[in-house]
N, C-alpha and C. Protein backbone atom coordinates (compact mmCIF):
# COMPACT_ATOMS: atom_id res chain seq x y z
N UNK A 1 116.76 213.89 160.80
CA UNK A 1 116.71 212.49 161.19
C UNK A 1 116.38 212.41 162.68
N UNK A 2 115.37 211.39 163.01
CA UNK A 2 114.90 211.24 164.64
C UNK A 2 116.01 210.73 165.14
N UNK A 3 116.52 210.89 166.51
CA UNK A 3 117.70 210.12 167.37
C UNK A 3 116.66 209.32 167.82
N UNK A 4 116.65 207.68 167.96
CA UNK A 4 116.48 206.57 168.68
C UNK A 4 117.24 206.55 169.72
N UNK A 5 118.45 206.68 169.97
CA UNK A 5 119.43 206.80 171.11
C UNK A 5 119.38 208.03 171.66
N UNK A 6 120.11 207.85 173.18
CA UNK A 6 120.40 208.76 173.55
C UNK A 6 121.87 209.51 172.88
N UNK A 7 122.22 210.28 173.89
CA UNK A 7 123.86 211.06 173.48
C UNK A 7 125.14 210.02 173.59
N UNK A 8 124.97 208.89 174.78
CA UNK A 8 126.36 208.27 174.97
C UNK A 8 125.51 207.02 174.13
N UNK A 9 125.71 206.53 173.29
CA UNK A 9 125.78 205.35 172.99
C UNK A 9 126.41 204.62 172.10
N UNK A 10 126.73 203.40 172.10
CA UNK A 10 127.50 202.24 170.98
C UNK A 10 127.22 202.22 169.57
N UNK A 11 126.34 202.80 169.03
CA UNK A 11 125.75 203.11 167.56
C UNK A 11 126.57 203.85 166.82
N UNK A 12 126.32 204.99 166.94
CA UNK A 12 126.93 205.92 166.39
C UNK A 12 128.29 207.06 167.09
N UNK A 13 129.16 207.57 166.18
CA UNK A 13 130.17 207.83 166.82
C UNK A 13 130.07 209.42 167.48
N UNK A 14 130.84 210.30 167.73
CA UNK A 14 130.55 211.52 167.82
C UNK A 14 130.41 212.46 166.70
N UNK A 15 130.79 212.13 165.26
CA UNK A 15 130.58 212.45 163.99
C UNK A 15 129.21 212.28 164.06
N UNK A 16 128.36 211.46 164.14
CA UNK A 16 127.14 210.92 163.57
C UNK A 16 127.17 209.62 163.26
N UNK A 17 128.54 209.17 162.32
CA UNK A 17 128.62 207.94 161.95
C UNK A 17 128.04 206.86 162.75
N UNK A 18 127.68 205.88 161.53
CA UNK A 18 127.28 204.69 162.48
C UNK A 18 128.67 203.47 162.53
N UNK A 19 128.39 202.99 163.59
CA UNK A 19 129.44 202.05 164.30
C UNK A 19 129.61 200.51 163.78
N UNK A 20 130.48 200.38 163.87
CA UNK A 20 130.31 198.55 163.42
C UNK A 20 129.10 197.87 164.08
N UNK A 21 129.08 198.16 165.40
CA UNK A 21 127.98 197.60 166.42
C UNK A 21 126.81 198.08 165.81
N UNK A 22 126.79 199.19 165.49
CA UNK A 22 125.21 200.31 164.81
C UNK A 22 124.73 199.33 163.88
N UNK A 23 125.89 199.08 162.74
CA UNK A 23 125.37 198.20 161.52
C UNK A 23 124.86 196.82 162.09
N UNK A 24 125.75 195.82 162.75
CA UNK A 24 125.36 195.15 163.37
C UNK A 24 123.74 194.85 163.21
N UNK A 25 123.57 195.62 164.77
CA UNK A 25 122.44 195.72 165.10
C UNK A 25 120.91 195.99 164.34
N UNK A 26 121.19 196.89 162.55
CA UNK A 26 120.74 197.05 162.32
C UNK A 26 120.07 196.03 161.21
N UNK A 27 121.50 195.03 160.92
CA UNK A 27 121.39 194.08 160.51
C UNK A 27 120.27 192.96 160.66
N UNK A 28 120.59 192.87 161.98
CA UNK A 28 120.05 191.63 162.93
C UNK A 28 118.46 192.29 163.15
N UNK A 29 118.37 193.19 162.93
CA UNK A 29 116.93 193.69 162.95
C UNK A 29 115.98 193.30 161.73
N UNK A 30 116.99 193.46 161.12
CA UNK A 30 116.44 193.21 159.25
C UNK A 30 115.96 191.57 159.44
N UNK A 31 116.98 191.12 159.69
CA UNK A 31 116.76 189.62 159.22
C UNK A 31 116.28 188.88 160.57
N UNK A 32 115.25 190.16 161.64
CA UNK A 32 114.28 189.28 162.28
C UNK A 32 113.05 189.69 161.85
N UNK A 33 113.11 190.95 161.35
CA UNK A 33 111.82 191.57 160.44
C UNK A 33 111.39 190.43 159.41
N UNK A 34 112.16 190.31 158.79
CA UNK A 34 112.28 189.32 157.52
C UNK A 34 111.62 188.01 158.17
N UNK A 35 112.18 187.11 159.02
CA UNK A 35 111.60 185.51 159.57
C UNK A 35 110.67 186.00 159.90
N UNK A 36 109.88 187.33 160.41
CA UNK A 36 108.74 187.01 161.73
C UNK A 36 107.80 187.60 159.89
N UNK A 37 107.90 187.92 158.89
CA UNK A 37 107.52 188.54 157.85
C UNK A 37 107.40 186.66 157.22
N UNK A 38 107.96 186.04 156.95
CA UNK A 38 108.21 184.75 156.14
C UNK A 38 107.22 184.23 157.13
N UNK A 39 107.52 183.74 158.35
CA UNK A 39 106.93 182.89 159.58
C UNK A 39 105.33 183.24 159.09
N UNK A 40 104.48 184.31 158.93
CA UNK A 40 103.63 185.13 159.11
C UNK A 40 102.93 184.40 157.92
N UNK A 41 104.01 184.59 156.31
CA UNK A 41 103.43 184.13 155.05
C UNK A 41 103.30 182.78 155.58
N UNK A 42 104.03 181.98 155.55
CA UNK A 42 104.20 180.42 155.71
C UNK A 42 102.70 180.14 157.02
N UNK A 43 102.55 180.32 157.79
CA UNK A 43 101.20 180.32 158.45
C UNK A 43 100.13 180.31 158.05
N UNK A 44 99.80 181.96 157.02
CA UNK A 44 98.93 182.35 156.30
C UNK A 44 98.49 180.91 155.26
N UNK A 45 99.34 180.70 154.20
CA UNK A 45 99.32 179.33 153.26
C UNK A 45 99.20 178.62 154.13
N UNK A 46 99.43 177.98 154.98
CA UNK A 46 99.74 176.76 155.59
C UNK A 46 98.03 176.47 156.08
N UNK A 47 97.24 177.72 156.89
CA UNK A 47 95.63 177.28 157.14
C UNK A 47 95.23 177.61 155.59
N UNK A 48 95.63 178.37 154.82
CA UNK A 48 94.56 178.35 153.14
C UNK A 48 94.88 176.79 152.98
N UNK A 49 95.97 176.52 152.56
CA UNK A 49 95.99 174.88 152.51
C UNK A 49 94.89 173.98 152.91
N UNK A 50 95.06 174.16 154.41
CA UNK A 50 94.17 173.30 155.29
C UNK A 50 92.91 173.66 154.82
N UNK A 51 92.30 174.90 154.67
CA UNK A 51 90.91 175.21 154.56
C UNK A 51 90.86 174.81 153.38
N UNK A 52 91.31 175.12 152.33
CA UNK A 52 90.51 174.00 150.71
C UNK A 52 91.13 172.42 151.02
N UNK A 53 92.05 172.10 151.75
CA UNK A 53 91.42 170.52 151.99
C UNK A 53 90.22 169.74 153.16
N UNK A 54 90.08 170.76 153.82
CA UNK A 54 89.19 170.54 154.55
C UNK A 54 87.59 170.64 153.29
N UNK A 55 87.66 172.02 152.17
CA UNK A 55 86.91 171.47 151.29
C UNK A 55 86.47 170.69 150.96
N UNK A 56 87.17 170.49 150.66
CA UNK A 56 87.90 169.01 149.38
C UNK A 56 87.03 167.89 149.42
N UNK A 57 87.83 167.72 151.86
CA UNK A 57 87.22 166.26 152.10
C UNK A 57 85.59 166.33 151.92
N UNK A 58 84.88 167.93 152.41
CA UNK A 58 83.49 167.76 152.60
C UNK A 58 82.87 167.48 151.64
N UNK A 59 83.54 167.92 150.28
CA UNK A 59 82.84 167.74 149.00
C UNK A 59 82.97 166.50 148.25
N UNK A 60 83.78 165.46 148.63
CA UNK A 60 84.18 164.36 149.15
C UNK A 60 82.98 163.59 149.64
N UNK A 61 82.97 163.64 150.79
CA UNK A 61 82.09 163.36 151.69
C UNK A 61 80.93 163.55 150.81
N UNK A 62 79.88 164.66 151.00
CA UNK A 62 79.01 164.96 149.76
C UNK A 62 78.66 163.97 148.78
N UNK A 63 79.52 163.83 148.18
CA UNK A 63 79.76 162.95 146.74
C UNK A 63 79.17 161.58 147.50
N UNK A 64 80.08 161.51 148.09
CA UNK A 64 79.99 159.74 148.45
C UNK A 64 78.50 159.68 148.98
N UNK A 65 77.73 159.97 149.39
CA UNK A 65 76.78 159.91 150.44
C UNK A 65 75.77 160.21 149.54
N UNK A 66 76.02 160.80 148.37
CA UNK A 66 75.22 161.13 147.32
C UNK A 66 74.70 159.93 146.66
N UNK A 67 76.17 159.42 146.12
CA UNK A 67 76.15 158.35 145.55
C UNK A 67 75.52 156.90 146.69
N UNK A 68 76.00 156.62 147.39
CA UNK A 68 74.97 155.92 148.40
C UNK A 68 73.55 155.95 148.40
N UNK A 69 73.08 156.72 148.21
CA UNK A 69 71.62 157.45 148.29
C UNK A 69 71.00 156.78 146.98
N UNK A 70 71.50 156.98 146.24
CA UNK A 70 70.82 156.99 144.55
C UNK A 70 71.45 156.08 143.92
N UNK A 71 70.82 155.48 142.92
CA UNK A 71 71.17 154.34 141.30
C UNK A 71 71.89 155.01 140.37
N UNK A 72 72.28 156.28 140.30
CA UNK A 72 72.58 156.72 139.14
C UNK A 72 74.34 157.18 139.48
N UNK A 73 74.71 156.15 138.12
CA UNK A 73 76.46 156.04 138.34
C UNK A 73 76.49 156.79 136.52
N UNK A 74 77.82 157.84 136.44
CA UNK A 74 78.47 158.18 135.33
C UNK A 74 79.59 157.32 135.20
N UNK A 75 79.64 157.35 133.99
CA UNK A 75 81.09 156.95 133.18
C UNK A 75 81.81 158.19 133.28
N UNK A 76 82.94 157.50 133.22
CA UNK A 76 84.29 159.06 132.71
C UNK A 76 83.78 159.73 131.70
N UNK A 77 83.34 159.00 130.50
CA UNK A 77 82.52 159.86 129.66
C UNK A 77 82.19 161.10 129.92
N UNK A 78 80.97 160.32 130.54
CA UNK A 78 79.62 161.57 130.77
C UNK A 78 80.63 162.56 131.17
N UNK A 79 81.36 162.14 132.59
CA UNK A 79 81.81 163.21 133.32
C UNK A 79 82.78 164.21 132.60
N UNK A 80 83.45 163.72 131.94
CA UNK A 80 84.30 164.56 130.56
C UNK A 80 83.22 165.44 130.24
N UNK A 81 82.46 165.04 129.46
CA UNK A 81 81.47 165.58 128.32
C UNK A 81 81.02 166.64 129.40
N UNK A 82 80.12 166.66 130.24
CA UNK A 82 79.99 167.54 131.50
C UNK A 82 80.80 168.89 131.63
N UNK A 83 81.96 168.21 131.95
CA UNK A 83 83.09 168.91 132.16
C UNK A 83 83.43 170.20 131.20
N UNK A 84 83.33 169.84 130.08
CA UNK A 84 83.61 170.03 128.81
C UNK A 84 82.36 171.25 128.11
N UNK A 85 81.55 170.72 128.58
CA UNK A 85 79.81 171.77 128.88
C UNK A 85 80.12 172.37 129.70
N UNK A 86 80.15 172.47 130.71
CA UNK A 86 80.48 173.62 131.82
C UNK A 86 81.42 175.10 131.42
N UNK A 87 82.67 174.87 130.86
CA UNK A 87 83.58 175.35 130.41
C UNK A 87 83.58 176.30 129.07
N UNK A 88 82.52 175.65 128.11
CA UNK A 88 82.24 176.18 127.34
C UNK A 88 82.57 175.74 125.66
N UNK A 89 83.08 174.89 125.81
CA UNK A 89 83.00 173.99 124.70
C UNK A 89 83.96 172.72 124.45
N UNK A 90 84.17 171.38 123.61
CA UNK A 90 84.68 170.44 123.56
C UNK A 90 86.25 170.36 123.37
N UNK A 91 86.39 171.60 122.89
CA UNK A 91 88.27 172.06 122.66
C UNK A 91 88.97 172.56 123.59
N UNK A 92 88.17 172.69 124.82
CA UNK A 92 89.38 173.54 126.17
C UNK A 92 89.78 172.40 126.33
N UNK A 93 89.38 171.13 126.68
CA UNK A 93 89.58 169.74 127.26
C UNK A 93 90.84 169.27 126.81
C-alpha cells in the first residue's frame, strides 16, 4: 500500500490503523468526488437540453417561414398519414 502521509500524522495510528479523523476525511472526500461527479452530469444534460431546444426553435422557425412563403396548408390528416408512411406502416400509429 502507497503512504499518502508522512510518519507523524492524524490518519492513521502507529498500528497502521486508520483513525476516526482518517475515516472522516476519507469520507468527506467521497461525497465531494460524488457532487463535483453529479454537478458535472447535471451540466452535461442541462446544455443537451438546451441544444435540442435550441433545435426545436430553428426547426420551428423553418416551418413557419416555410409556411409564409407558400399556399400549401396540411390537415392533421395528411400529417398523420405522412407520419404513418415514414415509419413504416398504418399500425405503429
Amino acid at each position: 500500500m502507497m503512504k499518502l502521509f508522512g510518519k507523524n500524522n492524524d490518519l492513521r495510528t502507529e498500528e497502521g490503523r486508520i483513525t476516526k479523523l482518517g475515516y472522516e476525511v476519507m469520507l468527506l472526500s467521497s461525497v465531494f468526488g460524488l457532487c463535483v461527479f453529479l454537478t458535472g452530469r447535471y451540466l452535461y444534460g442541462k446544455s443537451l437540453r438546451e441544444k435540442q431546444s435550441d433545435e426545436i426553435d430553428l426547426r420551428l422557425k423553418e416551418a413557419e417561414q416555410n409556411a409564409e412563403q407558400t399556399d400549401i396548408r396540411f390537415s392533421s390528416k395528411d400529417v398523420l398519414t405522412a407520419m404513418q408512411e415514414a415509419i413504416g406502416g398504418s399500425d405503429r400509429v
